[in-house]
N, C-alpha and C. Protein backbone atom coordinates (compact mmCIF):
# COMPACT_ATOMS: atom_id res chain seq x y z
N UNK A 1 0.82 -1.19 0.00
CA UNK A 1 0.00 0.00 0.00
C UNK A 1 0.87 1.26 0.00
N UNK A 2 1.82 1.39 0.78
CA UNK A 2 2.85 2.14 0.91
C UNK A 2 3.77 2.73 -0.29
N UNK A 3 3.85 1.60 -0.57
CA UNK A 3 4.81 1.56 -2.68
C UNK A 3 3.66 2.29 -3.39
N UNK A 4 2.37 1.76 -3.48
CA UNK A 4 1.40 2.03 -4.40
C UNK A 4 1.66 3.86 -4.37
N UNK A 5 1.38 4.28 -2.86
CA UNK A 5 0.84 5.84 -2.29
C UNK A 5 2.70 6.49 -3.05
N UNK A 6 3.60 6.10 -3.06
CA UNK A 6 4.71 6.49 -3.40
C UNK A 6 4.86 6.56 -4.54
N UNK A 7 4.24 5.85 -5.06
CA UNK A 7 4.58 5.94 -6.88
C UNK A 7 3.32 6.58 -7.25
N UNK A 8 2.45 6.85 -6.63
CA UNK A 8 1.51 8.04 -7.17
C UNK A 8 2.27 9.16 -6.73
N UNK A 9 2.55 9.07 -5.43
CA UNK A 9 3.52 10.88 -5.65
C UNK A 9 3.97 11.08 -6.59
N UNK A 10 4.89 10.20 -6.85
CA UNK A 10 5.95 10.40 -8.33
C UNK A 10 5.33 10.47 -9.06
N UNK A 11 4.43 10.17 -10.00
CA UNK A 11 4.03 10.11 -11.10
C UNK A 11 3.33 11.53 -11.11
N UNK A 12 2.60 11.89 -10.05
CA UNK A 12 2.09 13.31 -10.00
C UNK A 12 3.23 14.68 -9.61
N UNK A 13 4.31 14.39 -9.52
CA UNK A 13 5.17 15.37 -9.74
C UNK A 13 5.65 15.09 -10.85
N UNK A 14 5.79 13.73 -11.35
CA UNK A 14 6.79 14.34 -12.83
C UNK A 14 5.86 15.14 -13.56
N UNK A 15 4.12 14.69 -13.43
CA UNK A 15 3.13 15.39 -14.28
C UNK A 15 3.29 16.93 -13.99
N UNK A 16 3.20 17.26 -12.79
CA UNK A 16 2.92 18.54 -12.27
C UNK A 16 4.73 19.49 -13.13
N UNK A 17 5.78 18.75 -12.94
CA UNK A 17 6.77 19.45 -13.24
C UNK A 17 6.74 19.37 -15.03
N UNK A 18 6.39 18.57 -15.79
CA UNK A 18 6.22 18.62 -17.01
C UNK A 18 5.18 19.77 -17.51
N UNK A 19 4.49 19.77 -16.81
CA UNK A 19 3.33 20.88 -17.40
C UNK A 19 3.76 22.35 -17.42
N UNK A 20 4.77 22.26 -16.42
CA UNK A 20 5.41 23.51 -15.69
C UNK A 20 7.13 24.07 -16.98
N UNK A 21 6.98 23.12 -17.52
CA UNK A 21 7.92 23.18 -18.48
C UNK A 21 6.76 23.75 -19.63
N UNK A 22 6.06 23.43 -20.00
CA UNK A 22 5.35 23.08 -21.44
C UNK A 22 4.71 24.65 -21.36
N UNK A 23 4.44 25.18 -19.72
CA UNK A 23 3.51 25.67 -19.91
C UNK A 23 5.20 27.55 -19.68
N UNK A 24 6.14 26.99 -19.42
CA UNK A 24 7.12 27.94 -19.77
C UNK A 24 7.33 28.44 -21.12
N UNK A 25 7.32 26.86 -22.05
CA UNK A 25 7.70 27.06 -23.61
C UNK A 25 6.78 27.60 -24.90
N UNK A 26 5.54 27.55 -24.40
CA UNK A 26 4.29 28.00 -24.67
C UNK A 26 4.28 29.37 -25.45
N UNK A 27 4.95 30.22 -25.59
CA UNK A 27 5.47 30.91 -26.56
C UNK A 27 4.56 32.13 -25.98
N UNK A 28 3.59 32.42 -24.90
CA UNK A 28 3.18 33.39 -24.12
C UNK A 28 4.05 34.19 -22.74
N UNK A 29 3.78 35.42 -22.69
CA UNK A 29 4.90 35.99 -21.82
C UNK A 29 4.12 35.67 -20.40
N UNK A 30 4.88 36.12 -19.23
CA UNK A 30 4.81 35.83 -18.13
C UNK A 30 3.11 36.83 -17.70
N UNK A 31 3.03 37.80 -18.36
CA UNK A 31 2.01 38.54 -18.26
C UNK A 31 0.56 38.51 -18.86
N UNK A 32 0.40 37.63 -19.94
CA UNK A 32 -0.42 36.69 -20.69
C UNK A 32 -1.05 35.43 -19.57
N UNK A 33 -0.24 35.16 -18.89
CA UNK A 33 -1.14 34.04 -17.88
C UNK A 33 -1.93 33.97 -16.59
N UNK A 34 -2.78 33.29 -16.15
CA UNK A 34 -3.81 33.69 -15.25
C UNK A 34 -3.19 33.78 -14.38
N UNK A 35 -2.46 34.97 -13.26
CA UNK A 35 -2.05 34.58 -12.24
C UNK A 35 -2.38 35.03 -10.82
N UNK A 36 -3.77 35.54 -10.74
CA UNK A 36 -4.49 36.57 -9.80
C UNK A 36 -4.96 35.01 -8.75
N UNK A 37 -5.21 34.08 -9.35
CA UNK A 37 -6.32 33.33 -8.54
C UNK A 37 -7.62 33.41 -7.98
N UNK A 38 -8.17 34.33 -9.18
CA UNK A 38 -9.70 35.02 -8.67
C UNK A 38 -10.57 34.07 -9.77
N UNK A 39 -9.84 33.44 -10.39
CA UNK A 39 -10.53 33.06 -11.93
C UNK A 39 -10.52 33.80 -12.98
N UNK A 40 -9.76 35.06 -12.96
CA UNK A 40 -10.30 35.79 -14.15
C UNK A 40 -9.33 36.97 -13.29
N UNK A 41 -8.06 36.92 -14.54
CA UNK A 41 -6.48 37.43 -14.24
C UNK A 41 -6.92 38.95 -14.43
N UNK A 42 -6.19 39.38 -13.58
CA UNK A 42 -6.04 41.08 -13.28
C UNK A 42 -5.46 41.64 -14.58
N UNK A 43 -4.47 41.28 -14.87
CA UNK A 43 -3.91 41.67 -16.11
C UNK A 43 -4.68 42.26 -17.32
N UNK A 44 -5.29 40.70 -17.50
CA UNK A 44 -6.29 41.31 -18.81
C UNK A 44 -7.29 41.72 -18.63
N UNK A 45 -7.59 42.56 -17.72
CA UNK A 45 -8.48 43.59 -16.94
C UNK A 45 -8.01 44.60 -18.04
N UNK A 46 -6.59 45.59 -18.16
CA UNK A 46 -5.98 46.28 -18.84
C UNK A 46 -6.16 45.62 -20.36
N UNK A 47 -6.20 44.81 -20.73
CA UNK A 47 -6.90 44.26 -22.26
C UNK A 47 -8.18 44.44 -22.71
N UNK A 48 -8.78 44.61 -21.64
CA UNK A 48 -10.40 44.36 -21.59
C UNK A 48 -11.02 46.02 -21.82
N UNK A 49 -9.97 46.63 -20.87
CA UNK A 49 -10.00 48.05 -21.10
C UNK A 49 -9.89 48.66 -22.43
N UNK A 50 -8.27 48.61 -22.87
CA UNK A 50 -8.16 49.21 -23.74
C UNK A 50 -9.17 48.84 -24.96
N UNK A 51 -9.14 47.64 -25.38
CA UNK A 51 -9.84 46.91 -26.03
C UNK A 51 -11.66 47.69 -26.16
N UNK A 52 -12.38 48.01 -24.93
CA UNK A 52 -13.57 48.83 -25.22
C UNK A 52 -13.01 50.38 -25.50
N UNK A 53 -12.03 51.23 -24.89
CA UNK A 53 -11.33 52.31 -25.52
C UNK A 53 -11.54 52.40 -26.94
N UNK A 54 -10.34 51.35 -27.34
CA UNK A 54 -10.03 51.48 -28.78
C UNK A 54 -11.25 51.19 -30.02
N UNK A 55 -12.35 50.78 -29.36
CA UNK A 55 -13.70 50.10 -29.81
C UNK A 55 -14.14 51.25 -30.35
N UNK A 56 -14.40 52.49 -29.00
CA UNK A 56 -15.14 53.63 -28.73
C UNK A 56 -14.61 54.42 -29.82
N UNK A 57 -13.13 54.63 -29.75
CA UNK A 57 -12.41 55.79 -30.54
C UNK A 57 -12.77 55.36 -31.76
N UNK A 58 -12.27 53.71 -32.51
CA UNK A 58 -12.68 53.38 -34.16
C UNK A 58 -14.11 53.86 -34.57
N UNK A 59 -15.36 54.15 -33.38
CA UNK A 59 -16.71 54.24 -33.93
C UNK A 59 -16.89 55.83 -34.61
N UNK A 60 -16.20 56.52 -33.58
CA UNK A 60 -15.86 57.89 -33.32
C UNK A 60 -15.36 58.38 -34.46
N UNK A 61 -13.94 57.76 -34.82
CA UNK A 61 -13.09 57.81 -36.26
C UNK A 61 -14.38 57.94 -37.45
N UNK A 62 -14.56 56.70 -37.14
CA UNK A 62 -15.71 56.16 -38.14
C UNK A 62 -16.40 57.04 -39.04
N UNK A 63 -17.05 57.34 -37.70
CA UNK A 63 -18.63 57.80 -37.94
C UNK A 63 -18.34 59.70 -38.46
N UNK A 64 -16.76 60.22 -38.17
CA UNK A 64 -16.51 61.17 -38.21
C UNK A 64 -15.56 61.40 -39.32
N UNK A 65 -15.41 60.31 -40.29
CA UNK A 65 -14.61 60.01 -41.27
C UNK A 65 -12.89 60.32 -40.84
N UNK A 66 -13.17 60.25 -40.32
CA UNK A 66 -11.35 60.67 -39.84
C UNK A 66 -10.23 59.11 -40.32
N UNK A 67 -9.57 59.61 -40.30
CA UNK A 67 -7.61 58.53 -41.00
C UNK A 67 -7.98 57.34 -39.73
N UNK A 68 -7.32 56.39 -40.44
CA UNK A 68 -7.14 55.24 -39.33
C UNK A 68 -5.81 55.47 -38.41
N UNK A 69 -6.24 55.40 -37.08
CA UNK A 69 -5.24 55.52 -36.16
C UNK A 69 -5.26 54.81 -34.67
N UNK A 70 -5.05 53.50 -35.23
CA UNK A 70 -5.02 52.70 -34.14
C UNK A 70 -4.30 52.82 -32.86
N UNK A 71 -3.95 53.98 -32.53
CA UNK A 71 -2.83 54.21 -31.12
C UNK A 71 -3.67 55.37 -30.41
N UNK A 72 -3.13 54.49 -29.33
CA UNK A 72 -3.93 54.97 -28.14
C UNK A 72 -3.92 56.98 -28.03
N UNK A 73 -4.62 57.97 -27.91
CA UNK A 73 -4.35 59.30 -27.77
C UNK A 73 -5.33 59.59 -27.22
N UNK A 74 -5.08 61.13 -27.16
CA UNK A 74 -6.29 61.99 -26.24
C UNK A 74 -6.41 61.33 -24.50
N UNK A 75 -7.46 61.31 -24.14
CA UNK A 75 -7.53 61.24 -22.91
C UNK A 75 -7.21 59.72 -22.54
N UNK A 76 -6.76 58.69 -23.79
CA UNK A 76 -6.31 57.51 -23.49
C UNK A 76 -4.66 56.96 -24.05
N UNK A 77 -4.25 58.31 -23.73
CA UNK A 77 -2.55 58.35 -24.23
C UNK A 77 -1.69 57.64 -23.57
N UNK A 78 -2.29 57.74 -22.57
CA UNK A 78 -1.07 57.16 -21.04
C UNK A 78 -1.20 55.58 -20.52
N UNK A 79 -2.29 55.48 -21.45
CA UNK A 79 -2.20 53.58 -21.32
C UNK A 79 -1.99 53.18 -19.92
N UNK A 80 -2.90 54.05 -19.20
CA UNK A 80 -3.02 53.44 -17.54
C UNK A 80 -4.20 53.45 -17.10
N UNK A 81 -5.30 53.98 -18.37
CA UNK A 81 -6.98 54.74 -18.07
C UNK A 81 -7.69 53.15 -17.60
N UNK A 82 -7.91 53.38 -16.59
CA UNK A 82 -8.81 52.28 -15.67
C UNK A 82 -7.80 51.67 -14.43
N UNK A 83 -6.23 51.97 -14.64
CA UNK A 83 -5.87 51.14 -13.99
C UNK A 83 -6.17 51.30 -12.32
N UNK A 84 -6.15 50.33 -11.54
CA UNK A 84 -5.87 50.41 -9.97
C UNK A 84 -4.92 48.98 -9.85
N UNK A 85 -4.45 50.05 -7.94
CA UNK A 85 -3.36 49.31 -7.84
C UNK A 85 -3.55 47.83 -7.59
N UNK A 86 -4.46 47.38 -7.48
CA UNK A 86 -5.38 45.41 -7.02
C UNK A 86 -5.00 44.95 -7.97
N UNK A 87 -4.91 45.46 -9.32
CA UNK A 87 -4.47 44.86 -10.63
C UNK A 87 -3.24 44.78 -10.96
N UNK A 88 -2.00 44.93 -10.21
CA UNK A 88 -0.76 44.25 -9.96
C UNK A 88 -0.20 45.36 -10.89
N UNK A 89 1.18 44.68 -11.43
CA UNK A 89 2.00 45.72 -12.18
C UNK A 89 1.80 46.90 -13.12
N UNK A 90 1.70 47.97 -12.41
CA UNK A 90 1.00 49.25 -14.21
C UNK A 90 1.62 48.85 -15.49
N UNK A 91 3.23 48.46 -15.11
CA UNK A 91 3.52 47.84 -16.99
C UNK A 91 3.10 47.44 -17.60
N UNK A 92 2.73 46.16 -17.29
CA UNK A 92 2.50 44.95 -17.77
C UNK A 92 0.77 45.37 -18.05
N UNK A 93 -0.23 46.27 -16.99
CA UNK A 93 -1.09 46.39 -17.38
C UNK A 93 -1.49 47.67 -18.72
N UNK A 94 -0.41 48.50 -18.72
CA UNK A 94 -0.20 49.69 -19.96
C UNK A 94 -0.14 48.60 -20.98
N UNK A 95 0.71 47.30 -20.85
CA UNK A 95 1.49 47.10 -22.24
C UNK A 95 -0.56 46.45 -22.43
N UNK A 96 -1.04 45.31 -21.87
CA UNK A 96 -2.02 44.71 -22.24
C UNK A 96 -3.10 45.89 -23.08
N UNK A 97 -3.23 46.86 -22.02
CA UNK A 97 -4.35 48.00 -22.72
C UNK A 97 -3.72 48.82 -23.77
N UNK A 98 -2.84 48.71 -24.12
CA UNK A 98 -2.26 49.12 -25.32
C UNK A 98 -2.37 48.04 -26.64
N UNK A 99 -2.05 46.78 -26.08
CA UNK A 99 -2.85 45.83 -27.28
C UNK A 99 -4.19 45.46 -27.44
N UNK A 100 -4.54 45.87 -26.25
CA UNK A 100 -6.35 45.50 -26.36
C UNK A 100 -6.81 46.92 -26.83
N UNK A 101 -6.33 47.98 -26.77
CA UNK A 101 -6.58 49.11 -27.55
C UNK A 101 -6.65 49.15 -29.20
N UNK A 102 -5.48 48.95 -29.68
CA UNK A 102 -5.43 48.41 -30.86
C UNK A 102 -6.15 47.48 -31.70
N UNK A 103 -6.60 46.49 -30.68
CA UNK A 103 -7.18 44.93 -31.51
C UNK A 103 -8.39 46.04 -31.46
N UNK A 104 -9.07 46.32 -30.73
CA UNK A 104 -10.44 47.04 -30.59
C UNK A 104 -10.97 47.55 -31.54
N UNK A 105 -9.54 48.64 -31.72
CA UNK A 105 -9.71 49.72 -33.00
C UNK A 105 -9.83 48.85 -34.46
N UNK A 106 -8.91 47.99 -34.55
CA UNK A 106 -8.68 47.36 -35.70
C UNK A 106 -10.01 46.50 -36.11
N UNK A 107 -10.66 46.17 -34.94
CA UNK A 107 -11.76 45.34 -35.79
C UNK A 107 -12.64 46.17 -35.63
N UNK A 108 -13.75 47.33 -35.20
CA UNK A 108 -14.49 48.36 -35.40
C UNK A 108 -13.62 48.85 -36.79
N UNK A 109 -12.63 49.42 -36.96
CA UNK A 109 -12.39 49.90 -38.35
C UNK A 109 -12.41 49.43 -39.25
N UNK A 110 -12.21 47.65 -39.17
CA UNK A 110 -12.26 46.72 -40.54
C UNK A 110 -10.97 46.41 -41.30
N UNK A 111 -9.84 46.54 -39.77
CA UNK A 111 -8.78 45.98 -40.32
C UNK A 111 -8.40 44.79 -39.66
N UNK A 112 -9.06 44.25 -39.37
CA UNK A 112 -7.97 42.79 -38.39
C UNK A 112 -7.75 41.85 -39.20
């Protein structure tokens, strides 16, 4: 019984340490992954943001015929608009709302 309970440890750490590799090589940065433990990562809180931003501004563009200009400006220049401090690093959350800004714009404008 003893052997049995021992070779399940093992087998569940080599699993647990393999995943931990796979999930290093995964070709996503350290800031891309869930790591709040709320279910639903702080990070892309700042994605989620920019992302309705950049939504708002492409309709705006739009509807006002103006040039395509997918970068963040005006009162959403500073790529920090929504942030608080519960949501962990401002970098990492600028860099996300700066790409969720963009994707936003790009598909309201009809470029993605």
């Amino acid at each position: 019984m003893l052997r049995n309970l021992k070779m399940a440890a093992l087998v569940l750490a080599v699993a647990m340490a393999s995943s931990g590799v796979a999930l290093a090589q995964d070709g996503r940065s350290y800031y891309d992954r869930d790591d709040s433990g709320y279910g639903h990562p702080r990070i892309r809180i700042g994605w989620d943001v920019g992302y309705q931003d950049g939504s708002r501004v492409a309709r705006q563009d739009f509807t006002h015929r103006k040039p395509y200009d997918p970068y963040p400006r005006g009162k959403y220049s500073h790529e920090d608009h929504g942030y608080r401090g519960q949501y962990g690093d401002r970098y990492a959350y600028m860099n996300q709302y700066a790409r969720g800004y963009q994707q936003g714009y790009e598909r309201i404008f009809g470029r993605d």
